[in-house]
C-alpha atoms as a PDB file:
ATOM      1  CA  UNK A   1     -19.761  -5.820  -8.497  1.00  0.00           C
ATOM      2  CA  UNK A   2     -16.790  -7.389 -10.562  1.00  0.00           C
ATOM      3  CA  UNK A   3     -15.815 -11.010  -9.691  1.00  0.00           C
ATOM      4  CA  UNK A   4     -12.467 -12.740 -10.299  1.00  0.00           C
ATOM      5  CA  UNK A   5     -11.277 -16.173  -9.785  1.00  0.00           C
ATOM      6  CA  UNK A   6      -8.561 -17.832  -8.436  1.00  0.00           C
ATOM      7  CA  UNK A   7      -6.421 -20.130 -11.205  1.00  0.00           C
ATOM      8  CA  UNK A   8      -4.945 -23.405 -10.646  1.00  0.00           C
ATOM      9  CA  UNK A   9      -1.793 -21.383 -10.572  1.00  0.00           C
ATOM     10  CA  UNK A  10      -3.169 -18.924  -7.995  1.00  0.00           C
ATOM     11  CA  UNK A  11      -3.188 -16.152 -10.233  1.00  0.00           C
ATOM     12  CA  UNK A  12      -6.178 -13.408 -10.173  1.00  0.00           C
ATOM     13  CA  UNK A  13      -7.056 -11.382 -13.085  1.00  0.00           C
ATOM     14  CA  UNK A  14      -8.423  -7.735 -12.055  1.00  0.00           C
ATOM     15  CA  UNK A  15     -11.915  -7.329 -13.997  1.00  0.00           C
ATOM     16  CA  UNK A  16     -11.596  -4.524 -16.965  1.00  0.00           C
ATOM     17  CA  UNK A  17     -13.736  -2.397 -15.389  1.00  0.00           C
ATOM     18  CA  UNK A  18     -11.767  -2.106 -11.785  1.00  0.00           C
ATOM     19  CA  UNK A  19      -8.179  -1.552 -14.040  1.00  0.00           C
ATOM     20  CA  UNK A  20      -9.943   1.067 -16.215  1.00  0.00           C
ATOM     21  CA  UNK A  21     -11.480   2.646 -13.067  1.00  0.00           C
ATOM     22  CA  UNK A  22      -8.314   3.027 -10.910  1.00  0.00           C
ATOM     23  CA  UNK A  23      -5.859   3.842 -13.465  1.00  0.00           C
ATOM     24  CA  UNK A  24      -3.879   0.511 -13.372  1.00  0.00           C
ATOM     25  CA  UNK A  25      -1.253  -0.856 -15.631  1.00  0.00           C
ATOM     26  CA  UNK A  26       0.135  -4.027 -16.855  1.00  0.00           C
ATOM     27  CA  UNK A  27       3.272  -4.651 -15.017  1.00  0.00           C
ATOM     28  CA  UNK A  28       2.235  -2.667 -11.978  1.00  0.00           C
ATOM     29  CA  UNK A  29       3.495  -3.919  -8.416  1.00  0.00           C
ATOM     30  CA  UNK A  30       1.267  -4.494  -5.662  1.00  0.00           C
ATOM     31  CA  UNK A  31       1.450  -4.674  -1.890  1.00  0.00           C
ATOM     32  CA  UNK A  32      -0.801  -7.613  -0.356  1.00  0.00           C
ATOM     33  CA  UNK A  33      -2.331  -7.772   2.959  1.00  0.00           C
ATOM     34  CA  UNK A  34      -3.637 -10.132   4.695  1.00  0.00           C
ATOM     35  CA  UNK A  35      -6.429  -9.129   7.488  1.00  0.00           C
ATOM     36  CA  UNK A  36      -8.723 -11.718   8.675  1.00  0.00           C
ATOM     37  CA  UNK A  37     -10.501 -13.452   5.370  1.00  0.00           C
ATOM     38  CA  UNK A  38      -9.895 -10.057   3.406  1.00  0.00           C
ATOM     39  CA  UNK A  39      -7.038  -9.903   1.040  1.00  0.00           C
ATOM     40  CA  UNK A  40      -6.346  -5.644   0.373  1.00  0.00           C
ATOM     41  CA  UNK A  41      -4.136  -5.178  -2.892  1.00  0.00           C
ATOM     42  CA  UNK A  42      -2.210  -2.208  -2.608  1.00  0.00           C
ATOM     43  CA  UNK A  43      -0.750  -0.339  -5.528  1.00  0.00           C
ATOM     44  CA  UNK A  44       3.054   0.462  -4.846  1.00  0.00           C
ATOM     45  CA  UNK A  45       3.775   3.826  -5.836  1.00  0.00           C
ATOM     46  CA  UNK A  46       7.406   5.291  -6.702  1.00  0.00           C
ATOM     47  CA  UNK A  47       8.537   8.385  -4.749  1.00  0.00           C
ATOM     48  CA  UNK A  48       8.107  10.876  -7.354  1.00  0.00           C
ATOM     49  CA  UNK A  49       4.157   9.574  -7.482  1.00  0.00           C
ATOM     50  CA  UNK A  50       4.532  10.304  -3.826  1.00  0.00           C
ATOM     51  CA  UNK A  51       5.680  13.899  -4.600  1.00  0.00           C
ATOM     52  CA  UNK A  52       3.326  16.770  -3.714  1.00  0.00           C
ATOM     53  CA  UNK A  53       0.757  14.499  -1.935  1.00  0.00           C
ATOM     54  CA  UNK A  54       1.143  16.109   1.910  1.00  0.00           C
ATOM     55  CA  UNK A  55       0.994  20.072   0.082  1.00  0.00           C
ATOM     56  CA  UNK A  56      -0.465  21.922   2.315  1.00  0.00           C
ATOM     57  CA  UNK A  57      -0.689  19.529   5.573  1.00  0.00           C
ATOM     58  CA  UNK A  58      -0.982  21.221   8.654  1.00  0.00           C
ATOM     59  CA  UNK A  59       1.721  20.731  11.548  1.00  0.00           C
ATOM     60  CA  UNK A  60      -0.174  22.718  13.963  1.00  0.00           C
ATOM     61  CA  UNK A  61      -0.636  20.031  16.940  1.00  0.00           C
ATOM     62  CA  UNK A  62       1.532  17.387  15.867  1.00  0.00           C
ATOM     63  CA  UNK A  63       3.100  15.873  19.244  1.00  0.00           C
ATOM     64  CA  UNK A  64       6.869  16.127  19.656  1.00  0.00           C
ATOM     65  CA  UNK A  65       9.005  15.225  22.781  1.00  0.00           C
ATOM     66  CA  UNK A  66       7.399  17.282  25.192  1.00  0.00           C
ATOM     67  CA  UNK A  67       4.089  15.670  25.095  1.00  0.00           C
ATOM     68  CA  UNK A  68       5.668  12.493  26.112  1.00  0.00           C
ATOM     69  CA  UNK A  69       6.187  11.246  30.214  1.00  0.00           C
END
């Protein structure tokens, strides 16, 4: 388990071993959220890194209008 701690700045540095593992870069933006006592950082992804990820999703049951009262 890698450890990192918090500077008298507030600034984290992500253990080598997570940023070799997940691909990260310097420079690269992150999304933070908040839930409970657990801080998730979120890597935020341009559009054309977004391209190609639903391929192949199924729309077969997806609710529209008429399922609604």
């Amino acid at each position: 388990m890698a450890v990192a701690t918090l500077s008298s700045k507030f600034q984290l540095g992500i253990p080598k071993s997570v940023r070799e593992e997940l691909g990260l870069k310097a420079g690269q933006k992150f999304t933070v959220i908040a839930k409970g006592s657990v801080i998730e950082l979120v890597p935020v992804r341009s559009m054309d890194d977004m391209r190609g990820l639903l391929r192949g999703a199924s729309t077969v049951e997806v609710r529209d209008r008429r399922d609604r009262f």
